[in-house]
C-alpha atoms as a PDB file:
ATOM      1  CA  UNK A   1       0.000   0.000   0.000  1.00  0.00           C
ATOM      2  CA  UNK A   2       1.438   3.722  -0.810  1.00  0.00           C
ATOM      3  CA  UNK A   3       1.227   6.417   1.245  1.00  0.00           C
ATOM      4  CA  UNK A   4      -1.582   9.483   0.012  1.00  0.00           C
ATOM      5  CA  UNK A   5       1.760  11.547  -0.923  1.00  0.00           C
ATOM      6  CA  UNK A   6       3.347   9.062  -3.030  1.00  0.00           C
ATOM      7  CA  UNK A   7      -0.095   8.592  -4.741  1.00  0.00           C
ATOM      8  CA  UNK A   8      -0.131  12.137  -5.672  1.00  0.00           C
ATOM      9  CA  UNK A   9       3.022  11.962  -6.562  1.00  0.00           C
ATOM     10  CA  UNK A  10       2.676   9.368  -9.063  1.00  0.00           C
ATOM     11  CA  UNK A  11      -0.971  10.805 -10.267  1.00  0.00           C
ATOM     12  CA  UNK A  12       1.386  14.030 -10.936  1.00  0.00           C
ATOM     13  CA  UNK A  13       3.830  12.078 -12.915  1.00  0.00           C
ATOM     14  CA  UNK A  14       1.156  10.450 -14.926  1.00  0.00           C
ATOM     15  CA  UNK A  15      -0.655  13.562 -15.887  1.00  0.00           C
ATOM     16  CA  UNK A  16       2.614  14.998 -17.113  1.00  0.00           C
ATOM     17  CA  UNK A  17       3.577  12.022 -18.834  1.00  0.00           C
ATOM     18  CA  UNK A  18       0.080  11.556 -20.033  1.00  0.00           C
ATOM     19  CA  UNK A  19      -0.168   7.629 -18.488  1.00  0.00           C
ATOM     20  CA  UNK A  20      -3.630   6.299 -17.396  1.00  0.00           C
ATOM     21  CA  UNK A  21      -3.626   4.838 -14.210  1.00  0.00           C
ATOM     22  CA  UNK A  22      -5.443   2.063 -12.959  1.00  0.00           C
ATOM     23  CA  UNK A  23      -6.513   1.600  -8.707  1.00  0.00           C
ATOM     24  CA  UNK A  24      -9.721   0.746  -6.763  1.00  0.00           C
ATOM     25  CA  UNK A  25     -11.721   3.671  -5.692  1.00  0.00           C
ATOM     26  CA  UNK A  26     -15.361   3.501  -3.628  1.00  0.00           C
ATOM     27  CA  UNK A  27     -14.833  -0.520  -4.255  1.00  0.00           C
ATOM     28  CA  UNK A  28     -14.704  -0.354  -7.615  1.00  0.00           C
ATOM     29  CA  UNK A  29     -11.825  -0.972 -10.317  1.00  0.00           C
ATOM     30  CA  UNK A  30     -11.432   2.213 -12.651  1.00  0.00           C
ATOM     31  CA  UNK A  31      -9.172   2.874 -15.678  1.00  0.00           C
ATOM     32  CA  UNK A  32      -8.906   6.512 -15.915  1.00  0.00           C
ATOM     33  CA  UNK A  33      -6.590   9.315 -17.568  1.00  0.00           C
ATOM     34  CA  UNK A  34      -5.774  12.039 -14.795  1.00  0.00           C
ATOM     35  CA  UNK A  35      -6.074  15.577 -16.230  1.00  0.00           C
ATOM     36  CA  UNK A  36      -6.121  17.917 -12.961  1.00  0.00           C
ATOM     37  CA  UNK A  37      -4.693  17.223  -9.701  1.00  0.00           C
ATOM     38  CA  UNK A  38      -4.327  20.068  -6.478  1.00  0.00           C
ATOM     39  CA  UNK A  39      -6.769  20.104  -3.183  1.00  0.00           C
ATOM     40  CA  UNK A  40      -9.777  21.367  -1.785  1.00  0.00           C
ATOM     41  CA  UNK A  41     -10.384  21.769   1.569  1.00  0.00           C
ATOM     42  CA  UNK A  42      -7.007  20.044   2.406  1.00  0.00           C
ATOM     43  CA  UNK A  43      -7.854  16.625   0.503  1.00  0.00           C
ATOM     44  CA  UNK A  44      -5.525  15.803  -2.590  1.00  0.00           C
ATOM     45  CA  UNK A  45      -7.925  15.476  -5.607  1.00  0.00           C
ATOM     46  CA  UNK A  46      -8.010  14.706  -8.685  1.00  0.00           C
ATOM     47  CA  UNK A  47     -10.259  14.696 -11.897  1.00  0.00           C
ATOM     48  CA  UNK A  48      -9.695  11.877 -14.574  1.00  0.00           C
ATOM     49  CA  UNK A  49     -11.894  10.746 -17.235  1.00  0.00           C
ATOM     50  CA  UNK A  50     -12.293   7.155 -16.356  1.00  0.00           C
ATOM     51  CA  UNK A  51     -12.909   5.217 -19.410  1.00  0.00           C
ATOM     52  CA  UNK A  52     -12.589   1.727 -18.022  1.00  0.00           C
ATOM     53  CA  UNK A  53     -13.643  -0.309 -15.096  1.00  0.00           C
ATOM     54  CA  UNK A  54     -17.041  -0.004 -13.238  1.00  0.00           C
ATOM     55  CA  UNK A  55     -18.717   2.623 -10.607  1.00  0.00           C
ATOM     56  CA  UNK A  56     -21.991   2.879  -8.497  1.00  0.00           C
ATOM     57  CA  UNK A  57     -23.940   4.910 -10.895  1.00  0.00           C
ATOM     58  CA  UNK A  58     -22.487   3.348 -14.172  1.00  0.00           C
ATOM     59  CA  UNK A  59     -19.878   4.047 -16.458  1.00  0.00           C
ATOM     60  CA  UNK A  60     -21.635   5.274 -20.106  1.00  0.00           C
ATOM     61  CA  UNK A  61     -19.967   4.068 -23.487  1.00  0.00           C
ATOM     62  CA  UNK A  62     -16.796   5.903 -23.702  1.00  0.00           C
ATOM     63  CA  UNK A  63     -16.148   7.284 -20.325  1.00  0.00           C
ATOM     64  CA  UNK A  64     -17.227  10.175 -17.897  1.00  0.00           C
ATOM     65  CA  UNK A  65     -14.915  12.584 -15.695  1.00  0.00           C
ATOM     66  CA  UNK A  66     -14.963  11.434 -12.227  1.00  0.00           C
ATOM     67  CA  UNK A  67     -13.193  13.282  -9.248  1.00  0.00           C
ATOM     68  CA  UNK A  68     -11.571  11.272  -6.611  1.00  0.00           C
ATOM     69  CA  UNK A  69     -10.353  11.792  -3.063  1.00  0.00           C
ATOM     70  CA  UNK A  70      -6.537  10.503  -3.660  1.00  0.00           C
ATOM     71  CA  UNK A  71      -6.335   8.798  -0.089  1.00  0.00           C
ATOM     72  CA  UNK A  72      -9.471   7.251  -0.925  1.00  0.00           C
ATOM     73  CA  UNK A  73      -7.484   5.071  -3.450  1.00  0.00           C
ATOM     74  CA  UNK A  74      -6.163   2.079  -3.388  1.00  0.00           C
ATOM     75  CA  UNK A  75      -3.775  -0.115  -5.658  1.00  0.00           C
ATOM     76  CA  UNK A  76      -2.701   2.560  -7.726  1.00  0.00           C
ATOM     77  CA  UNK A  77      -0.453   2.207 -10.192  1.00  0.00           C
ATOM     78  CA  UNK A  78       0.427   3.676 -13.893  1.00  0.00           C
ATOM     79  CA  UNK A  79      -0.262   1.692 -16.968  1.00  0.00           C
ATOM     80  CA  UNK A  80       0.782   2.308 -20.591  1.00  0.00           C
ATOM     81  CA  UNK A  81      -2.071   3.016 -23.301  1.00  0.00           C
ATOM     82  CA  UNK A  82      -4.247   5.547 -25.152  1.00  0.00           C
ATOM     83  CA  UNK A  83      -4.855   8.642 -23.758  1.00  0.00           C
ATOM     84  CA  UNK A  84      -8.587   9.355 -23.101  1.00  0.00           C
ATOM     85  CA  UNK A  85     -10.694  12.437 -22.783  1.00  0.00           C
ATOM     86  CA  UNK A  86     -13.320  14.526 -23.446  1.00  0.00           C
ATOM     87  CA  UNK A  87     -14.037  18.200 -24.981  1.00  0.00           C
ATOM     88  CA  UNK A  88     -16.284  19.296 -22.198  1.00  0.00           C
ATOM     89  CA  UNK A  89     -13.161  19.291 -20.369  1.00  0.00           C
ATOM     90  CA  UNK A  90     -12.470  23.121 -21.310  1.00  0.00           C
ATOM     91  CA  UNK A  91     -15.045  24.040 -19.445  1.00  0.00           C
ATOM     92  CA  UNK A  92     -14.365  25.008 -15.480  1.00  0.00           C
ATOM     93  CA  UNK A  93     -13.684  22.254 -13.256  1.00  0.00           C
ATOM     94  CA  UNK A  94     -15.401  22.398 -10.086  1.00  0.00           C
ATOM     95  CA  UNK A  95     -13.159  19.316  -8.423  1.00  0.00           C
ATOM     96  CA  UNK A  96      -9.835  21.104  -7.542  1.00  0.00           C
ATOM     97  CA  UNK A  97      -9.968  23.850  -6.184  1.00  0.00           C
ATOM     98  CA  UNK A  98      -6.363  24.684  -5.842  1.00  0.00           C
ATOM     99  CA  UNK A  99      -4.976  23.263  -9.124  1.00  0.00           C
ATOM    100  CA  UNK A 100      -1.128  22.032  -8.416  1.00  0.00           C
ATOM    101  CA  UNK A 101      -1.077  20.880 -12.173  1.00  0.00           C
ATOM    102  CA  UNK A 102      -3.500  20.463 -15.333  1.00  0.00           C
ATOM    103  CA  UNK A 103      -2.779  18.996 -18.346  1.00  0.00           C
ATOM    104  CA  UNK A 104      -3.375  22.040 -20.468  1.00  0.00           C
ATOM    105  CA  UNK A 105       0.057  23.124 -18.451  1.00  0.00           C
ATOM    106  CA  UNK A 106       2.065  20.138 -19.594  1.00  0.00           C
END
C-alpha cells in the first residue's frame, strides 16, 4: 500500500507524462486518464476521465470525468495506453480547487 503523498506523486507524474492509471476507488476498479490534480479543503484530488472499469452509478460508453479523493485510493499504479478524454473538459472544473497541475500546463 502507498502512502496518500506518493499517490499524488505518481498521479502528478502520470498527468505529465500523459499515463492512465489504474486503482480501486469507492470498491470499484477504474481505468482513468488524470487531467487535474491540487486540493480542496485540504484533501488531494483529482479529476480523470475514467474510461474503463465499473462505478456505483455506471460508467456510459466511452467514459465520464470522475473526481476522486486521492487517499481514498487504493492499488494505484500507472499503466501504458491511449490517452482518453473529453471536450467538455475546457469548461471550469469544479473538483480542484487549488490546481497544483493540469494537463493544459504540460
Amino acid at each position: 500500500m502507498i502512502t496518500a503523498q506518493r499517490a499524488y506523486d505518481v498521479i502528478r507524474q502520470a498527468i505529465i507524462d500523459r499515463h492512465q492509471i489504474v486503482c480501486f476507488y469507492n470498491g470499484f476498479h477504474r481505468y482513468c486518464c488524470p487531467h487535474t490534480i491540487g486540493r480542496t479543503n485540504g484533501t488531494s484530488r483529482v479529476l480523470v476521465y475514467q474510461f474503463g472499469g465499473n462505478s456505483s452509478s455506471g460508467l456510459p460508453a466511452g467514459g465520464e470525468w470522475r473526481c476522486m479523493d486521492i487517499p481514498a485510493m487504493t492499488g494505484l499504479k500507472t499503466i501504458s495506453g491511449p490517452w482518453h478524454t473529453d471536450m467538455r473538459h475546457s469548461k471550469q472544473q469544479t473538483c480542484v480547487k487549488h490546481v497544483d497541475l493540469d494537463i493544459t500546463m504540460t
